[in-house]
N, C-alpha and C. Protein backbone atom coordinates (compact mmCIF):
# COMPACT_ATOMS: atom_id res chain seq x y z
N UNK A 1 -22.67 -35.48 -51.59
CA UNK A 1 -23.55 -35.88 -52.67
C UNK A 1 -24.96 -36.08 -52.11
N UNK A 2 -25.97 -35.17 -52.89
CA UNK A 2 -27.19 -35.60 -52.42
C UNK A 2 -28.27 -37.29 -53.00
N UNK A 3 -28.79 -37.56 -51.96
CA UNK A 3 -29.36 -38.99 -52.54
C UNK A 3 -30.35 -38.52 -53.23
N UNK A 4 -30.62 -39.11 -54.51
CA UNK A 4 -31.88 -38.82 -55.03
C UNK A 4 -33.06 -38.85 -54.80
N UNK A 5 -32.96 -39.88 -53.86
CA UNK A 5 -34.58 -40.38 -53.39
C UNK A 5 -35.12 -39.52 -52.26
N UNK A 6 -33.82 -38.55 -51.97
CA UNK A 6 -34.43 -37.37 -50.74
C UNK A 6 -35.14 -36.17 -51.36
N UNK A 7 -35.89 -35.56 -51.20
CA UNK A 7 -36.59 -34.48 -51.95
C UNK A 7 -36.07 -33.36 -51.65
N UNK A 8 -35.00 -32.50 -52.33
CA UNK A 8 -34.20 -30.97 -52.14
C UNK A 8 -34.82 -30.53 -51.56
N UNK A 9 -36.40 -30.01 -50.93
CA UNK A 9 -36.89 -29.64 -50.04
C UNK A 9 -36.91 -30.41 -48.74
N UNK A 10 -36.28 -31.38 -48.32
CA UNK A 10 -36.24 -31.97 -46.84
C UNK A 10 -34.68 -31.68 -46.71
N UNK A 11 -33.43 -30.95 -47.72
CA UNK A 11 -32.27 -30.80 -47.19
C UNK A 11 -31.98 -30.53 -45.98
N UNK A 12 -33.06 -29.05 -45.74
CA UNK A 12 -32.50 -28.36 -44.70
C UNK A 12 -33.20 -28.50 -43.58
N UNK A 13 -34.12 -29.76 -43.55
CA UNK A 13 -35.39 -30.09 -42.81
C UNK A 13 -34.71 -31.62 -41.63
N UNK A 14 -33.41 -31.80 -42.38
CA UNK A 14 -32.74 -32.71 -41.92
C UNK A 14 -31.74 -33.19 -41.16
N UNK A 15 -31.53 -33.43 -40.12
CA UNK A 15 -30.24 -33.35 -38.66
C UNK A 15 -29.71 -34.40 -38.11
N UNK A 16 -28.24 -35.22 -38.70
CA UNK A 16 -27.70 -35.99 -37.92
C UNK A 16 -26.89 -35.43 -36.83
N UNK A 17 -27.74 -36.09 -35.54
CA UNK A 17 -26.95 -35.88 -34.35
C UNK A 17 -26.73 -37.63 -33.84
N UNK A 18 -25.68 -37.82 -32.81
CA UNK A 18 -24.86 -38.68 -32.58
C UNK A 18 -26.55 -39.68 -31.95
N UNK A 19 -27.61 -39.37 -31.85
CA UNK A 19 -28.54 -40.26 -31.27
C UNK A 19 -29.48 -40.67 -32.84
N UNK A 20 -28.99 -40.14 -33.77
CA UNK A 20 -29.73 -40.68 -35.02
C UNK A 20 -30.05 -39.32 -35.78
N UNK A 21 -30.93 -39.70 -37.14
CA UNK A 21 -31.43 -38.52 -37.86
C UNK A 21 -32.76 -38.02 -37.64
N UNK A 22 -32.97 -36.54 -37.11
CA UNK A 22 -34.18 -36.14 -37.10
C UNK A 22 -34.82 -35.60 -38.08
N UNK A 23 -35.76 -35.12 -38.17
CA UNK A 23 -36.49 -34.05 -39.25
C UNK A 23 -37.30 -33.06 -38.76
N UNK A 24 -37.13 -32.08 -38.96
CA UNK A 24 -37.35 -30.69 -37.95
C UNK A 24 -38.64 -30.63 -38.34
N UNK A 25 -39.74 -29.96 -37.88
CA UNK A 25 -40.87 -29.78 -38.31
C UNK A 25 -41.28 -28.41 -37.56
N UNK A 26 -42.46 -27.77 -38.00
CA UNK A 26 -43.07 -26.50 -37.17
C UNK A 26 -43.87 -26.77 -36.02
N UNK A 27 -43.98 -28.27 -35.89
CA UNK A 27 -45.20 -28.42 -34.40
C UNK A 27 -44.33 -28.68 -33.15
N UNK A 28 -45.20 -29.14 -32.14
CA UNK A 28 -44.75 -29.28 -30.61
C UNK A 28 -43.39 -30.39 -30.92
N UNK A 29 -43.17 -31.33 -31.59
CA UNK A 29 -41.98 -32.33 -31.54
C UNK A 29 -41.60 -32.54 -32.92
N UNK A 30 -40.13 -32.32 -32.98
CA UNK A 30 -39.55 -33.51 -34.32
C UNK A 30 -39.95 -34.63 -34.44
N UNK A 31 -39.44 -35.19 -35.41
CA UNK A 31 -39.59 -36.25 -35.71
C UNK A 31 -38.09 -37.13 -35.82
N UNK A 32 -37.88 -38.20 -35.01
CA UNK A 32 -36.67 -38.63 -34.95
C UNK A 32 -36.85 -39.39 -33.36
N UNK A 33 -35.53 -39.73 -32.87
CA UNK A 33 -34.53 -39.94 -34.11
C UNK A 33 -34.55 -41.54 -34.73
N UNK A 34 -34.38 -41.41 -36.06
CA UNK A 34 -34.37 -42.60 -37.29
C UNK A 34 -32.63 -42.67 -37.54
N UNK A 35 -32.72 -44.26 -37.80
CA UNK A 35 -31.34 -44.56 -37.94
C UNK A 35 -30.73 -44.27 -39.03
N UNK A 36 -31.54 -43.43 -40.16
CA UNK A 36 -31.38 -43.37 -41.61
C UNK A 36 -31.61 -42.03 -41.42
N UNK A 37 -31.06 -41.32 -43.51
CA UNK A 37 -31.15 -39.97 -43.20
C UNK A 37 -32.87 -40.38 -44.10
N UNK A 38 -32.76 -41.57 -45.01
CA UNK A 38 -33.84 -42.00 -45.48
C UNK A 38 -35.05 -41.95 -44.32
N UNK A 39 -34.88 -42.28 -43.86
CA UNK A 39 -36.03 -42.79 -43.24
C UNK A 39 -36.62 -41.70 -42.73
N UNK A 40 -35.88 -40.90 -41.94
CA UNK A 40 -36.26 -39.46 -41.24
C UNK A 40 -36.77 -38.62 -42.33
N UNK A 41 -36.71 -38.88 -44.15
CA UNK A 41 -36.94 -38.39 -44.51
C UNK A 41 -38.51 -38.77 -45.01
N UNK A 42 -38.44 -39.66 -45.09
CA UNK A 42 -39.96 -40.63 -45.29
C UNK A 42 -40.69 -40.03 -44.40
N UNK A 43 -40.32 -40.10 -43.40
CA UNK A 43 -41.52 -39.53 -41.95
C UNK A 43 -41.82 -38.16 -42.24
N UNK A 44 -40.75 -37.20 -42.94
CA UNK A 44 -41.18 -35.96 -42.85
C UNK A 44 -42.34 -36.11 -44.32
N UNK A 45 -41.90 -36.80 -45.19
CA UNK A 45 -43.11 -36.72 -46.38
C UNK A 45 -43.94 -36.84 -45.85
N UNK A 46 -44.86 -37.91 -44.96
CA UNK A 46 -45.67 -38.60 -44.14
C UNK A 46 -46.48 -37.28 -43.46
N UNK A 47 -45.65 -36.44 -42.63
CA UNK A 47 -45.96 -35.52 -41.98
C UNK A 47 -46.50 -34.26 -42.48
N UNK A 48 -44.99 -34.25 -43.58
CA UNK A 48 -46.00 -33.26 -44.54
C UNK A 48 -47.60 -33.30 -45.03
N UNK A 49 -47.94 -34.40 -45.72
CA UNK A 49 -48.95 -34.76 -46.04
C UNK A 49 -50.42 -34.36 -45.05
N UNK A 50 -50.09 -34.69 -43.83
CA UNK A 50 -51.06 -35.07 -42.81
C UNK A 50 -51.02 -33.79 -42.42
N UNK A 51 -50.27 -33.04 -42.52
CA UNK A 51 -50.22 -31.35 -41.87
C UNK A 51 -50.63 -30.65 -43.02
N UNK A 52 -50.16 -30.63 -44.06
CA UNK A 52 -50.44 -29.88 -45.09
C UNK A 52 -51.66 -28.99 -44.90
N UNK A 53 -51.59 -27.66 -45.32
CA UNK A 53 -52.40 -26.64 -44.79
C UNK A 53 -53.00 -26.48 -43.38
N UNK A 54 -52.41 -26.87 -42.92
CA UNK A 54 -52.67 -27.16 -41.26
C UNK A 54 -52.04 -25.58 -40.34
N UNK A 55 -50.68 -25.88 -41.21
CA UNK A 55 -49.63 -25.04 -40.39
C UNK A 55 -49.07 -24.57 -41.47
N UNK A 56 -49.72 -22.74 -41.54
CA UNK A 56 -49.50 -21.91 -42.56
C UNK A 56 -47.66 -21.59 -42.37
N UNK A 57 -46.86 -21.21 -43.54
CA UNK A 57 -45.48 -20.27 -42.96
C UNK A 57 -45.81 -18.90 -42.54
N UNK A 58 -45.06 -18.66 -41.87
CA UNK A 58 -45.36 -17.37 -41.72
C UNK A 58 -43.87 -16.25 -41.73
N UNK A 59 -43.23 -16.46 -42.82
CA UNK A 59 -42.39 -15.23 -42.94
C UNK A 59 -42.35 -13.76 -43.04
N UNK A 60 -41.36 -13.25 -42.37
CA UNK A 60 -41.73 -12.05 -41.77
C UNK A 60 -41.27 -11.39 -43.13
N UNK A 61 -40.28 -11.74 -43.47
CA UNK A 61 -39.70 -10.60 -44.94
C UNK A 61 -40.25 -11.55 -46.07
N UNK A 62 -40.39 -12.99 -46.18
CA UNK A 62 -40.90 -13.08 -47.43
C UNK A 62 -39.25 -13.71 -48.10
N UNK A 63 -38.33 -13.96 -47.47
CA UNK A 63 -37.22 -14.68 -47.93
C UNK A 63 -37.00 -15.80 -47.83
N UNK A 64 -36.43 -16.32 -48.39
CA UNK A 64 -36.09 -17.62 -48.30
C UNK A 64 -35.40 -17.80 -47.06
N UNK A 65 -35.36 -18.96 -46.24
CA UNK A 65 -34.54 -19.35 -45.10
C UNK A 65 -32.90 -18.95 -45.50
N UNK A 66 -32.34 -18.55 -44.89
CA UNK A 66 -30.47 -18.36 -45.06
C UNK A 66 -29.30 -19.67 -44.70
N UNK A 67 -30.37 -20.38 -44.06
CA UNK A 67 -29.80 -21.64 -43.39
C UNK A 67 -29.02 -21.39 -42.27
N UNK A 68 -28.80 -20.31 -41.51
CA UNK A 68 -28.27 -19.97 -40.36
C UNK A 68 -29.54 -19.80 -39.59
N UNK A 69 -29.51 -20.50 -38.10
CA UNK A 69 -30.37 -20.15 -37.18
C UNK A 69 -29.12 -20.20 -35.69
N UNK A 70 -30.39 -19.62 -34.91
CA UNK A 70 -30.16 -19.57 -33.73
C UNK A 70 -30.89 -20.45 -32.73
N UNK A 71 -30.52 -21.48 -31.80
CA UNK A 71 -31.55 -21.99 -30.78
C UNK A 71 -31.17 -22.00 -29.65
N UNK A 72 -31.91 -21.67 -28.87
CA UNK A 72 -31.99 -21.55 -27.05
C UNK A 72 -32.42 -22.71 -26.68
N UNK A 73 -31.96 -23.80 -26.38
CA UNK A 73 -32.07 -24.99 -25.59
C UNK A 73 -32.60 -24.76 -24.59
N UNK A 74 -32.35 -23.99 -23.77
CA UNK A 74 -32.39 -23.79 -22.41
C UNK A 74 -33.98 -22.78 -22.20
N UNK A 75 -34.51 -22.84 -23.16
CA UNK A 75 -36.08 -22.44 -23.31
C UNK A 75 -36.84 -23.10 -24.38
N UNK A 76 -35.97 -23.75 -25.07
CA UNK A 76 -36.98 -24.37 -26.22
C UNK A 76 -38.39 -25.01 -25.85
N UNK A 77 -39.11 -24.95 -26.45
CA UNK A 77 -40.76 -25.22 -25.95
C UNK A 77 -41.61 -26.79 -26.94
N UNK A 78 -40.27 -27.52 -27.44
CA UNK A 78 -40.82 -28.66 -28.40
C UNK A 78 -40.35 -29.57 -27.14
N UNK A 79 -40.94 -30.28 -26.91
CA UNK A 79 -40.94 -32.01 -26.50
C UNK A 79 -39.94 -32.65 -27.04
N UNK A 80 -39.82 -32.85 -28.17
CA UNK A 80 -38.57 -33.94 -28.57
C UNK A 80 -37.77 -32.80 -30.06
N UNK A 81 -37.09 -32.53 -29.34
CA UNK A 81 -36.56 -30.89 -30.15
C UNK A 81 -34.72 -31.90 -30.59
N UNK A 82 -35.09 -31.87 -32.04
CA UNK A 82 -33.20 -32.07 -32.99
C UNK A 82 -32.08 -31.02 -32.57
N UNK A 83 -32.44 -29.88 -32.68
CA UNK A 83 -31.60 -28.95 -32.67
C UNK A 83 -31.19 -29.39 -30.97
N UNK A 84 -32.03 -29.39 -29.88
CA UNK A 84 -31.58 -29.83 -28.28
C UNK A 84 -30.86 -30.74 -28.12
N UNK A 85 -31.46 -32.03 -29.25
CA UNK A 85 -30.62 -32.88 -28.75
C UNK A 85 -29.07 -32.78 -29.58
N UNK A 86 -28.93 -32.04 -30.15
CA UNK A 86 -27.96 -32.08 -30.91
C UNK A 86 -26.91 -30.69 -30.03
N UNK A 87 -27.25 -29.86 -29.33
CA UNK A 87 -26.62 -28.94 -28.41
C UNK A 87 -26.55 -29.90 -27.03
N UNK A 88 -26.88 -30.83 -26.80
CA UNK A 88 -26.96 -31.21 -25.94
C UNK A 88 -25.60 -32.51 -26.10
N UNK A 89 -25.53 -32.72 -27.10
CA UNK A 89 -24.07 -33.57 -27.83
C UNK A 89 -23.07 -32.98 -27.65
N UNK A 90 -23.39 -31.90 -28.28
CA UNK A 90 -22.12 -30.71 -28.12
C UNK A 90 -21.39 -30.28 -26.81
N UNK A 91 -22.52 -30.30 -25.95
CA UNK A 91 -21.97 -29.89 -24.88
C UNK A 91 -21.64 -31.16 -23.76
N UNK A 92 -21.89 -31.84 -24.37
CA UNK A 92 -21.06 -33.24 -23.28
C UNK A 92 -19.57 -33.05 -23.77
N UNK A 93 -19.64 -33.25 -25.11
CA UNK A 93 -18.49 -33.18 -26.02
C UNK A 93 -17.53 -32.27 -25.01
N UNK A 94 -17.67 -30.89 -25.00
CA UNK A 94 -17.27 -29.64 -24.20
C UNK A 94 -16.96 -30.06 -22.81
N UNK A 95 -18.06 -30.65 -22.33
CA UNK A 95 -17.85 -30.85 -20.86
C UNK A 95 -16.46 -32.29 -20.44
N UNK A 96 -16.47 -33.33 -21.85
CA UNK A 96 -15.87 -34.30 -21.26
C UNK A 96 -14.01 -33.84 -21.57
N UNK A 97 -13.90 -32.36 -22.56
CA UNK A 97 -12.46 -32.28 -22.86
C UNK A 97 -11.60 -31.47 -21.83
């Protein structure tokens, strides 16, 4: 069930990993991690705001996101990167079974 007070556009903007909730963004660092999915979502309004026209999209076909991605941890180039720390869960997970 989605909360109302989250805006359908921060759905897919949004990442619980076992160190809290982040909120993905297009610059050098996420934003996270917040102990809430609220809160991480507040910060991304916040962010939005302050970036807004800052940081154009730039899609190559002009589609909507599919919600499938791919990430390389092991080159990622953000400072405080959700998707890392969240492969980085995974693979303790892996390493401790």
């Amino acid at each position: 069930m989605r909360d109302p007070k989250i805006p359908s556009s921060h759905t897919n903007r949004l990442v619980h990993t076992a160190f809290g909730w982040y909120a993905l963004t297009r610059e050098q660092s996420d934003l996270g991690p917040f102990p809430s999915k609220q809160e991480a979502s507040e910060a991304l309004s916040r962010h939005i705001h302050v970036y807004k026209g800052v940081n154009t999209r730039n899609d190559s076909d002009g589609k909507p996101h599919s919600g499938i991605s791919l990430h390389d941890s092991a080159h990622c180039h953000k400072t405080n990167c959700a998707l890392c720390a969240e492969a980085y869960i995974l693979r303790q997970g892996m390493v401790a079974s």
